[in-house]
PDB file of N, CA and C in Angstrom:
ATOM      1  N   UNK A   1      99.833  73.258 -55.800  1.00  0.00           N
ATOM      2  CA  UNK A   1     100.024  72.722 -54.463  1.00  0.00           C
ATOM      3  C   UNK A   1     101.518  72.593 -54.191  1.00  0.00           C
ATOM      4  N   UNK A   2     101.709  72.839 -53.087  1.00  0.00           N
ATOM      5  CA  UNK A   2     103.351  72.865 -52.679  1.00  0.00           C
ATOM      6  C   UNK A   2     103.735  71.786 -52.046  1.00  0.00           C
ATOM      7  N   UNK A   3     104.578  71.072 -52.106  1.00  0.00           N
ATOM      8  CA  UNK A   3     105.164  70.118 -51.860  1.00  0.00           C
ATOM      9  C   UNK A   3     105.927  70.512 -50.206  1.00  0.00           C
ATOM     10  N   UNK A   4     105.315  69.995 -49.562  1.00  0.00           N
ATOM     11  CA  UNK A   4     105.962  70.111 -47.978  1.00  0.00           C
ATOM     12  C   UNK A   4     107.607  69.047 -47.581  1.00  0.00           C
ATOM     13  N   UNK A   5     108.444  69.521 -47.006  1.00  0.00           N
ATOM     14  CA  UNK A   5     109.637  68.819 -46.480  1.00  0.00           C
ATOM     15  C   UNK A   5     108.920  68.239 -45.523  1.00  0.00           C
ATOM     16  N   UNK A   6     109.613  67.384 -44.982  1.00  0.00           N
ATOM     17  CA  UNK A   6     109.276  67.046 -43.078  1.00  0.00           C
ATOM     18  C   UNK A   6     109.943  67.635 -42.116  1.00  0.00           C
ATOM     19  N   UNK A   7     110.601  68.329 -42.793  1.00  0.00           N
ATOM     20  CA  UNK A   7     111.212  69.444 -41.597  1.00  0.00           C
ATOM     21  C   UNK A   7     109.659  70.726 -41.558  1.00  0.00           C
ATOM     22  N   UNK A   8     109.363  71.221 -42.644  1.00  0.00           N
ATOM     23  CA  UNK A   8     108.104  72.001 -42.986  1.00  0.00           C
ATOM     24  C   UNK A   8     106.953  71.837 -42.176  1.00  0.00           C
ATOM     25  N   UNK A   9     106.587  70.330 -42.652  1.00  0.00           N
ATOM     26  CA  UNK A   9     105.541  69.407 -41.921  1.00  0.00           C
ATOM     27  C   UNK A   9     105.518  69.509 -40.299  1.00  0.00           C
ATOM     28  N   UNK A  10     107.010  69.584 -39.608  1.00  0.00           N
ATOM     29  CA  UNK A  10     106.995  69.341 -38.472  1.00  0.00           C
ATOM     30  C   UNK A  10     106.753  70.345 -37.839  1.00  0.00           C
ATOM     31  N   UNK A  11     107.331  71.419 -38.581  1.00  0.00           N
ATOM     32  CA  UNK A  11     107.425  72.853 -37.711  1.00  0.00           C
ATOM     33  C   UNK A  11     105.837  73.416 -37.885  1.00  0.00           C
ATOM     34  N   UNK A  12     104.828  73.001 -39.140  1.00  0.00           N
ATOM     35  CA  UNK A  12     103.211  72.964 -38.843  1.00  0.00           C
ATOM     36  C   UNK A  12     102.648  72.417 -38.378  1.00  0.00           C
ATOM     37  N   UNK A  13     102.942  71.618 -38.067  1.00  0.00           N
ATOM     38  CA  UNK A  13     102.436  70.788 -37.112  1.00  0.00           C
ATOM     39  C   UNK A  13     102.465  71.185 -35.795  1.00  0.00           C
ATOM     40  N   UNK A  14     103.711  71.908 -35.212  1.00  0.00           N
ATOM     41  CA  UNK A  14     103.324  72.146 -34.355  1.00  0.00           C
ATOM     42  C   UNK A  14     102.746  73.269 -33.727  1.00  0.00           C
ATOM     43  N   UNK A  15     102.907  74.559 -34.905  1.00  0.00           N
ATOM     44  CA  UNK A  15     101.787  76.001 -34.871  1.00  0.00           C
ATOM     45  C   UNK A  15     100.217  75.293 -35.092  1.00  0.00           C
ATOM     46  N   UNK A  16      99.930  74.172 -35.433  1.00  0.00           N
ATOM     47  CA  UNK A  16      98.562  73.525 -36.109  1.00  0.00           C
ATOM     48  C   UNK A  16      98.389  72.957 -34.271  1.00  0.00           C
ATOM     49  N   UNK A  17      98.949  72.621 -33.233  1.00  0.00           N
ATOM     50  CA  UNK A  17      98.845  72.219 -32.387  1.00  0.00           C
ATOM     51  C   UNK A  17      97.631  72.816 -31.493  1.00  0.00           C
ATOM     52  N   UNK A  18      97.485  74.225 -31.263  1.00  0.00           N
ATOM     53  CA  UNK A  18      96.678  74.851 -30.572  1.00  0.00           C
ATOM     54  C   UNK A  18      95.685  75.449 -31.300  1.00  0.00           C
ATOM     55  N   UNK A  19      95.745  75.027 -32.916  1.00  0.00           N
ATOM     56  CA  UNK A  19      94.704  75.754 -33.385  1.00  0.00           C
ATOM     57  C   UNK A  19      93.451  74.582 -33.222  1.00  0.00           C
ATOM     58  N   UNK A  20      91.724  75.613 -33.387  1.00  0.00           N
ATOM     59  CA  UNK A  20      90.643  75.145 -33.387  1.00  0.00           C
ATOM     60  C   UNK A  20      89.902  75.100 -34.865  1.00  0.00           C
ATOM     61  N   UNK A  21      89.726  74.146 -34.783  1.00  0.00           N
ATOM     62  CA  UNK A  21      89.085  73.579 -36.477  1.00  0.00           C
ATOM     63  C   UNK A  21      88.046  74.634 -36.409  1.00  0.00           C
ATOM     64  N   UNK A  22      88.489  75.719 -38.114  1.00  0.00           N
ATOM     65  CA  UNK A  22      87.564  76.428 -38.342  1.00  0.00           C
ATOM     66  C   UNK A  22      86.381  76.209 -39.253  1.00  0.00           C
ATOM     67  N   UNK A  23      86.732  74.999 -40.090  1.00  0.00           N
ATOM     68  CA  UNK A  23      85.469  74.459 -40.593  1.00  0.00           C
ATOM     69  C   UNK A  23      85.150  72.844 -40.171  1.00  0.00           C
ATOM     70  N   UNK A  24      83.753  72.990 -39.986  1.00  0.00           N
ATOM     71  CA  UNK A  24      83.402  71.120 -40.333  1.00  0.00           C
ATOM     72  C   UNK A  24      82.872  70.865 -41.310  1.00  0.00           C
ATOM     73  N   UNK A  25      83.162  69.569 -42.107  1.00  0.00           N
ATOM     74  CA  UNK A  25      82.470  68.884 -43.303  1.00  0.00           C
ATOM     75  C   UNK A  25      81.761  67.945 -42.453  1.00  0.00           C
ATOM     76  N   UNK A  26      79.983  68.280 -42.390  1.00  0.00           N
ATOM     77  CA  UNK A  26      79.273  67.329 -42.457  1.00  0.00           C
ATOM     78  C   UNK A  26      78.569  66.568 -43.644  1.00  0.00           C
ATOM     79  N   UNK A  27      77.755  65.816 -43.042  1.00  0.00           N
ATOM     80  CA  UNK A  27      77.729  64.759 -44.112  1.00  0.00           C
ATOM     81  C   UNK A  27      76.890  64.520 -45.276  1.00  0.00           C
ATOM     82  N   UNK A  28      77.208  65.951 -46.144  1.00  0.00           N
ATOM     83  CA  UNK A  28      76.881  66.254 -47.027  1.00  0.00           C
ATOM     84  C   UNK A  28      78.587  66.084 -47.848  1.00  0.00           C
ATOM     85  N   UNK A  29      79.112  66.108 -46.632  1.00  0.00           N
ATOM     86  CA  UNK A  29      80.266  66.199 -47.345  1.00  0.00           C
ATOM     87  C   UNK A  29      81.293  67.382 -48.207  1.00  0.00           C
ATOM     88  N   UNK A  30      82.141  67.496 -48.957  1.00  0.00           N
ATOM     89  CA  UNK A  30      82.960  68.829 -49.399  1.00  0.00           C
ATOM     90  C   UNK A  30      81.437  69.394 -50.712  1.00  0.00           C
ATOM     91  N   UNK A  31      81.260  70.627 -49.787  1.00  0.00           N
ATOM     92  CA  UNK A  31      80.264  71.722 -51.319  1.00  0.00           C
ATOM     93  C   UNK A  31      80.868  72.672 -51.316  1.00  0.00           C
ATOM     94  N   UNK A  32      80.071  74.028 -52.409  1.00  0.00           N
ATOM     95  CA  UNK A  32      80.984  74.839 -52.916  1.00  0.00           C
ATOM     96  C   UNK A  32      80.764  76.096 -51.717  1.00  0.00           C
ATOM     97  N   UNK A  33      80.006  75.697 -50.649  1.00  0.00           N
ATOM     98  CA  UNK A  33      80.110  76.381 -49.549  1.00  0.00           C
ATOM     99  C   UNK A  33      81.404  76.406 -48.718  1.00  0.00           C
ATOM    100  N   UNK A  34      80.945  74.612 -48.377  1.00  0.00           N
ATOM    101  CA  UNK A  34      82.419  74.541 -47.428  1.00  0.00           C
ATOM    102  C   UNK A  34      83.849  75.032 -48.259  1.00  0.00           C
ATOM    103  N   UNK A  35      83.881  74.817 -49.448  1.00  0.00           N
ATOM    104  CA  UNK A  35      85.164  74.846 -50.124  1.00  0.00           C
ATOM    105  C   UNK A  35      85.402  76.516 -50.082  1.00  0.00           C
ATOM    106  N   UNK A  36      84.228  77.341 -50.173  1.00  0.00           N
ATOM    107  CA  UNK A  36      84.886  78.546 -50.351  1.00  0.00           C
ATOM    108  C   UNK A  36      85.211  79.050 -48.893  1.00  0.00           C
ATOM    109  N   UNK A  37      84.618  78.584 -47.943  1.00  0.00           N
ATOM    110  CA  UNK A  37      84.463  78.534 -46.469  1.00  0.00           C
ATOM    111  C   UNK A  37      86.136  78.773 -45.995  1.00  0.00           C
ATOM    112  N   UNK A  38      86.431  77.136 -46.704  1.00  0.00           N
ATOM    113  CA  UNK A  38      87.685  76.944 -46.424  1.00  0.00           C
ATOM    114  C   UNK A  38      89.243  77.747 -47.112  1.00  0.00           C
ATOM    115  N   UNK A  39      88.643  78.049 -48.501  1.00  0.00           N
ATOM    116  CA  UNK A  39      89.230  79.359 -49.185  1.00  0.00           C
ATOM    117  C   UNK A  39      89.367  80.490 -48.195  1.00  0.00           C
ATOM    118  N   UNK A  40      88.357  80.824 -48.004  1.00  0.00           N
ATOM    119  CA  UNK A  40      88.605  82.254 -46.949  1.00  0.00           C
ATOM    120  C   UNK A  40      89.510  81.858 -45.923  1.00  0.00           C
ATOM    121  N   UNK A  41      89.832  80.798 -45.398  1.00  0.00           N
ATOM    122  CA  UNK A  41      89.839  80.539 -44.155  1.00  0.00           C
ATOM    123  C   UNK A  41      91.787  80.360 -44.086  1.00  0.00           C
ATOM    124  N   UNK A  42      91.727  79.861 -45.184  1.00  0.00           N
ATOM    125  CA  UNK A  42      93.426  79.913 -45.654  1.00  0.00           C
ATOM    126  C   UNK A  42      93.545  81.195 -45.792  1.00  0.00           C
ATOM    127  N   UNK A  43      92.707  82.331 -47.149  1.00  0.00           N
ATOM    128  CA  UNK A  43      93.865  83.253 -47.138  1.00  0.00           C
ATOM    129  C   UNK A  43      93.709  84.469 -46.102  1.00  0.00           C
ATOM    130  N   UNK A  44      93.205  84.230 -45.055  1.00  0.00           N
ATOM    131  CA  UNK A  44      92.847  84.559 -43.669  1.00  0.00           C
ATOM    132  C   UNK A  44      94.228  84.023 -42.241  1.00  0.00           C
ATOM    133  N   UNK A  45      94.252  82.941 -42.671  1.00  0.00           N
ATOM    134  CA  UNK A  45      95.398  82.613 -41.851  1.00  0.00           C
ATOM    135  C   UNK A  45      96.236  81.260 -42.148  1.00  0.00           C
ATOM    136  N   UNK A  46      96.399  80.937 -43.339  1.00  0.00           N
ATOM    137  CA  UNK A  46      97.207  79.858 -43.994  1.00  0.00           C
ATOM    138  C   UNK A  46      97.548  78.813 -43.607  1.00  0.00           C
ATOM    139  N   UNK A  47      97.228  78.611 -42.283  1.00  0.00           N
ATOM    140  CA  UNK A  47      97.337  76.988 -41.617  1.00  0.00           C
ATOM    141  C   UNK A  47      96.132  76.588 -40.637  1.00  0.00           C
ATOM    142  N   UNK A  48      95.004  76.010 -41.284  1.00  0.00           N
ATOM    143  CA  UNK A  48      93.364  76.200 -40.443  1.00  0.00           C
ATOM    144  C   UNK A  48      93.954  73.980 -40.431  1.00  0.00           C
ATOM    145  N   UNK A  49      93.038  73.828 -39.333  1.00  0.00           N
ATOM    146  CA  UNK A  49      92.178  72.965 -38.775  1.00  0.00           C
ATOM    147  C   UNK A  49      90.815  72.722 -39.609  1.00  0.00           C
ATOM    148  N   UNK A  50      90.348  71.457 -40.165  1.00  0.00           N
ATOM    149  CA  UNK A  50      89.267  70.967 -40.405  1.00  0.00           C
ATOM    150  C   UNK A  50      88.638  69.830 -39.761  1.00  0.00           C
ATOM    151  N   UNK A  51      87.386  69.722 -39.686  1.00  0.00           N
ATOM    152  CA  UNK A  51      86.953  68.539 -38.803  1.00  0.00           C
ATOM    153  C   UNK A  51      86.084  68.072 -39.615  1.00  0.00           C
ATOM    154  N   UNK A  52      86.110  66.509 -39.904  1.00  0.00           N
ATOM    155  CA  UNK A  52      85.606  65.493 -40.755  1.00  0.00           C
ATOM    156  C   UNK A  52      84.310  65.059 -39.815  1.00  0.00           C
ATOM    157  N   UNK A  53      83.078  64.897 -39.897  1.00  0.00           N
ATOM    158  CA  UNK A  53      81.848  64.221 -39.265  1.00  0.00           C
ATOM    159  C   UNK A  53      81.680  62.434 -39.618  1.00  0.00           C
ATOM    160  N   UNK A  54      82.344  62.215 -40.573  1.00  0.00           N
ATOM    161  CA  UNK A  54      82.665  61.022 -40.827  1.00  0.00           C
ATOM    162  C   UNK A  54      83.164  60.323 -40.450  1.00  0.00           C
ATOM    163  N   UNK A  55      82.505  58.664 -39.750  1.00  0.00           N
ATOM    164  CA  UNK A  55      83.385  57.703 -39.316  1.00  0.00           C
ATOM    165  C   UNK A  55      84.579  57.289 -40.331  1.00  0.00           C
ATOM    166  N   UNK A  56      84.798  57.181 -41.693  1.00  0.00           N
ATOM    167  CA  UNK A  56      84.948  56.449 -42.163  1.00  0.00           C
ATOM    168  C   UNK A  56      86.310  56.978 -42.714  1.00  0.00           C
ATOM    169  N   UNK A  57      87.577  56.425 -42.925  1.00  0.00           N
ATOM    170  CA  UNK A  57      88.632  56.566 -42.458  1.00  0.00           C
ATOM    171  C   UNK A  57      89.355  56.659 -43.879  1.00  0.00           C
ATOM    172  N   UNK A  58      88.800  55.974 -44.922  1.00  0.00           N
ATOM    173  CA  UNK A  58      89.099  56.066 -46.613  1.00  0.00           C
ATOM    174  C   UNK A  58      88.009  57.479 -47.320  1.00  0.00           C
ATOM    175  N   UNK A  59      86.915  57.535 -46.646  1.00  0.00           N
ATOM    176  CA  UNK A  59      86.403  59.014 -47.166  1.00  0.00           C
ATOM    177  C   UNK A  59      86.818  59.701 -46.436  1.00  0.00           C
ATOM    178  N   UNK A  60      87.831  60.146 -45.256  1.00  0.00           N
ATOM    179  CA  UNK A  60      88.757  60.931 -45.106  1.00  0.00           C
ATOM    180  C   UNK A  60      89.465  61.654 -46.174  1.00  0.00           C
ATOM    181  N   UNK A  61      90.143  60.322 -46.094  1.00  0.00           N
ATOM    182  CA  UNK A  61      91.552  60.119 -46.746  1.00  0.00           C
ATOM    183  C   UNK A  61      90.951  61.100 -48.327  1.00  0.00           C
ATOM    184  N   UNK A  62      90.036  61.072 -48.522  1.00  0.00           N
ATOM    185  CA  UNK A  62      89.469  60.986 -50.148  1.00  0.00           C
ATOM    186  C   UNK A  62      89.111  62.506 -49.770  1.00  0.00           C
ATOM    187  N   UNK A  63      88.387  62.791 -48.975  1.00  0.00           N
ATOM    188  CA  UNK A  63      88.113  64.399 -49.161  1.00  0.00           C
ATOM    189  C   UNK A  63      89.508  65.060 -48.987  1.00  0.00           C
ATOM    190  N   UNK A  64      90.460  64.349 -48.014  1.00  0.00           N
ATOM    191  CA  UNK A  64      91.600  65.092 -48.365  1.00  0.00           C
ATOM    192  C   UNK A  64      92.185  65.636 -49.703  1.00  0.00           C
ATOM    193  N   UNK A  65      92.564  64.308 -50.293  1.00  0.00           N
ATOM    194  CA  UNK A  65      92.424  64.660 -51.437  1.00  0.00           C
ATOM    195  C   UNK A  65      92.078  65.523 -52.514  1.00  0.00           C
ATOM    196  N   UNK A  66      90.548  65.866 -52.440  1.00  0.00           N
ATOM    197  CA  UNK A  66      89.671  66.678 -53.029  1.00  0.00           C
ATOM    198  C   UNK A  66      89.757  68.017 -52.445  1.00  0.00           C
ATOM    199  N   UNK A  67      90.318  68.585 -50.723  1.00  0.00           N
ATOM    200  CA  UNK A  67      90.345  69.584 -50.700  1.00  0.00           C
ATOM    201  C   UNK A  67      91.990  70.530 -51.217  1.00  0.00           C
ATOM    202  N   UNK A  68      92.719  69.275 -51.230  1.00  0.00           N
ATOM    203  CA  UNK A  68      94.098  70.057 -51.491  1.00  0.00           C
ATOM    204  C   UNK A  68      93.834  70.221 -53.252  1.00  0.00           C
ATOM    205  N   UNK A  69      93.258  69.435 -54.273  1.00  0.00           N
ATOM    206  CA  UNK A  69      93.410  70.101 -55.356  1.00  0.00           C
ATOM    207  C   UNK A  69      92.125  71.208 -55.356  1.00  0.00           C
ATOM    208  N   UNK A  70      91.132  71.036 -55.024  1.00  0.00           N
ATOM    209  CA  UNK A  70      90.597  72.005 -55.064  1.00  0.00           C
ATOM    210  C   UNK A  70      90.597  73.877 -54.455  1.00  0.00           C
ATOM    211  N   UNK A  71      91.655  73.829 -53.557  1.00  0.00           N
ATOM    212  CA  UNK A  71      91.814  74.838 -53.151  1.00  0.00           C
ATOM    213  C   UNK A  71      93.869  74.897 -52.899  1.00  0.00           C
ATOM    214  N   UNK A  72      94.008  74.181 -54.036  1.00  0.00           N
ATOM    215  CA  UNK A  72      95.743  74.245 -53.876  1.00  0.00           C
ATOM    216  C   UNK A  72      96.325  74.594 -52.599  1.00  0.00           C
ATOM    217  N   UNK A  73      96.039  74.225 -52.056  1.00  0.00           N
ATOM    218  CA  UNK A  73      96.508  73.980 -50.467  1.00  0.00           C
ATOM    219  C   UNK A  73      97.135  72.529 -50.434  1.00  0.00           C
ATOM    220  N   UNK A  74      98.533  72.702 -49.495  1.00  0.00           N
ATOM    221  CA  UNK A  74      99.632  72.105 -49.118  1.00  0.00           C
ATOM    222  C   UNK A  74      98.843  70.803 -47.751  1.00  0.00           C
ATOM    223  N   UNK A  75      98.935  69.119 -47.976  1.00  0.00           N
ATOM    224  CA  UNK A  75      98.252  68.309 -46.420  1.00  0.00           C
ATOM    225  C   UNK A  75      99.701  68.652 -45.916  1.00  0.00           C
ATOM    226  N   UNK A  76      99.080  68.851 -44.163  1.00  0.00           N
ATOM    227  CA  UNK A  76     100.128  68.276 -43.460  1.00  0.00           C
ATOM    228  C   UNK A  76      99.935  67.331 -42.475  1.00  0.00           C
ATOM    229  N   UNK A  77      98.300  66.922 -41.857  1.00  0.00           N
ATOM    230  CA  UNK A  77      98.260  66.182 -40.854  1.00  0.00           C
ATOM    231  C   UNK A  77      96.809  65.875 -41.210  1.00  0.00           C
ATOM    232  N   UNK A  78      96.844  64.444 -40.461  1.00  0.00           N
ATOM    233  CA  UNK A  78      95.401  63.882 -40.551  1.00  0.00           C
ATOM    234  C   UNK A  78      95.481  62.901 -39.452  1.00  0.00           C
ATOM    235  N   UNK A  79      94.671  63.828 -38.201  1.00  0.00           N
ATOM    236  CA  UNK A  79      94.977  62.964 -36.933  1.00  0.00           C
ATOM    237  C   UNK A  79      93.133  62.961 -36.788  1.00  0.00           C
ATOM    238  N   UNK A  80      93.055  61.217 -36.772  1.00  0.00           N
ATOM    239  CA  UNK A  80      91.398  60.883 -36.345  1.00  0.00           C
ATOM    240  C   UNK A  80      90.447  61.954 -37.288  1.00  0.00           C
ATOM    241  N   UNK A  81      89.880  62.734 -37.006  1.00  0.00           N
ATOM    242  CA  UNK A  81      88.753  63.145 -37.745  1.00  0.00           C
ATOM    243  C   UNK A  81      89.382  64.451 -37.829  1.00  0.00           C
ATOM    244  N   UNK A  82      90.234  64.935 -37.681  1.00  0.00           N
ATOM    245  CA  UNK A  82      90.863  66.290 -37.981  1.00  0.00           C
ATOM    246  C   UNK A  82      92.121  66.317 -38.875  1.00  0.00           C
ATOM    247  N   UNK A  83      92.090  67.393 -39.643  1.00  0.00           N
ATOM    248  CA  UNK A  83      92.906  67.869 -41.236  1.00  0.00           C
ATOM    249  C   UNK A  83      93.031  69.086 -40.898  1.00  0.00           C
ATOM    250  N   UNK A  84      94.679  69.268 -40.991  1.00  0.00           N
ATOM    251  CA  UNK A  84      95.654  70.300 -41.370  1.00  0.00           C
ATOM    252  C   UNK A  84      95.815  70.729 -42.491  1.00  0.00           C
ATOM    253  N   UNK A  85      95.649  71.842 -43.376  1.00  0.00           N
ATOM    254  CA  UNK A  85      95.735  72.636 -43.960  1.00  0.00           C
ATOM    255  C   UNK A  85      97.069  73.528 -44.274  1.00  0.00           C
ATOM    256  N   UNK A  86      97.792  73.453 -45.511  1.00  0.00           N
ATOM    257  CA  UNK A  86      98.373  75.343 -45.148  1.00  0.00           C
ATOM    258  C   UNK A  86      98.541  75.048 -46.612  1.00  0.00           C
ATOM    259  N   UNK A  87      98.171  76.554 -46.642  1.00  0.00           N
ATOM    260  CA  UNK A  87      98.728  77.565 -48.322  1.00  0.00           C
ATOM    261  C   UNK A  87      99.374  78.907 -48.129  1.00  0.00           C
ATOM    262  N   UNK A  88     100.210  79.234 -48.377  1.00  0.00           N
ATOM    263  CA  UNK A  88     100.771  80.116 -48.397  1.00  0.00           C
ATOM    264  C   UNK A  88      99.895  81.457 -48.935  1.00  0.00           C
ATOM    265  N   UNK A  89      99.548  82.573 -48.147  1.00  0.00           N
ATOM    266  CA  UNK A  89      99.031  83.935 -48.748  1.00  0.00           C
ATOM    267  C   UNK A  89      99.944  84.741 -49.441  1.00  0.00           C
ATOM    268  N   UNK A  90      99.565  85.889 -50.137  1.00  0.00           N
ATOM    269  CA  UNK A  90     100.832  86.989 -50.793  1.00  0.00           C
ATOM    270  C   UNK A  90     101.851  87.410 -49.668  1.00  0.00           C
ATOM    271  N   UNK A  91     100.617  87.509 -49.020  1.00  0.00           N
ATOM    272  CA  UNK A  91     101.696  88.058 -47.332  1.00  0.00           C
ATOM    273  C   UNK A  91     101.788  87.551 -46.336  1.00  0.00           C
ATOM    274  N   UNK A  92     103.216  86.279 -46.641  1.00  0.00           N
ATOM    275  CA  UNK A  92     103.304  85.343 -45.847  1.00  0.00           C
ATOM    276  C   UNK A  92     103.440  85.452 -44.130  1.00  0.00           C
ATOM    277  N   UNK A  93     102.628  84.770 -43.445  1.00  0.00           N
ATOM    278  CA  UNK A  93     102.597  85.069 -42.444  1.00  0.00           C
ATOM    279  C   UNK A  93     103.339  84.140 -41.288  1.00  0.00           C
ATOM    280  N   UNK A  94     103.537  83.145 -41.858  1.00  0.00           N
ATOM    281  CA  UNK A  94     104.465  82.085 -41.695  1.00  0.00           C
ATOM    282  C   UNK A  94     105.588  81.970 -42.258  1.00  0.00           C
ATOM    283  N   UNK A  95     106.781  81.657 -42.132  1.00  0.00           N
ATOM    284  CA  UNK A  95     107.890  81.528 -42.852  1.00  0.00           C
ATOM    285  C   UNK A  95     108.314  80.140 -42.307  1.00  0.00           C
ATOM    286  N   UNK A  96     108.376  79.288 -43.848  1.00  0.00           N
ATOM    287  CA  UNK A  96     108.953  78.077 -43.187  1.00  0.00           C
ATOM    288  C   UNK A  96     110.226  77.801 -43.405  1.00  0.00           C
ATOM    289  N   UNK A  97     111.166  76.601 -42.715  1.00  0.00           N
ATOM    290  CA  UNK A  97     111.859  75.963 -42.650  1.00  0.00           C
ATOM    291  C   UNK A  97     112.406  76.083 -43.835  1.00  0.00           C
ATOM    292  N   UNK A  98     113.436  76.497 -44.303  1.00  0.00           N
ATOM    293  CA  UNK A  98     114.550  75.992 -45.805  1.00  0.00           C
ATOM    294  C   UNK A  98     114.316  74.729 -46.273  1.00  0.00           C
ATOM    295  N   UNK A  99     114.870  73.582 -45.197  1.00  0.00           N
ATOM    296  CA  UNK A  99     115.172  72.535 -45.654  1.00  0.00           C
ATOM    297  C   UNK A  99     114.577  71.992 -44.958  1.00  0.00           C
TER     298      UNK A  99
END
């Protein structure tokens, strides 16, 4: 997992602005569906949108968790029930910020 700047963070944040959450975790919660779901979905386009079905604001926080080690993907945002994503592909399609 890569360690994001806030200069990094900011500048995904705001390409993450117009994107549409390509997966939802319902409330079954993270399986090895959604996870590979979400695999494809990074090395497809390296900064996806996820949408949480969950009220609950600490099992957020917790699948976050569970999806960045599980699919070594970089958090950058967690606004209300939606999670930002990015991992870098071989063929970066994004280029971020230096510093």
């Amino acid at each position: 997992m890569q360690q994001l700047t806030v200069k990094q963070r900011q500048f995904l944040k705001g390409l993450a602005h117009d994107l549409q959450p390509v997966v939802m975790i319902g409330n079954n919660g993270v399986t090895e569906s959604v996870l590979k779901e979400i695999d494809t979905s990074l090395n497809a386009h390296e900064l996806i949108k996820i949408r949480v079905l969950g009220d609950e604001r600490s099992a957020r926080e917790a699948i976050i968790e569970d999806l960045c080690a599980a699919t070594n993907s970089s958090f950058v945002q967690h606004i209300g029930k939606l999670i930002v994503l990015y991992r870098a592909s071989e063929k970066a399609r994004i280029v971020l910020p230096k510093i």
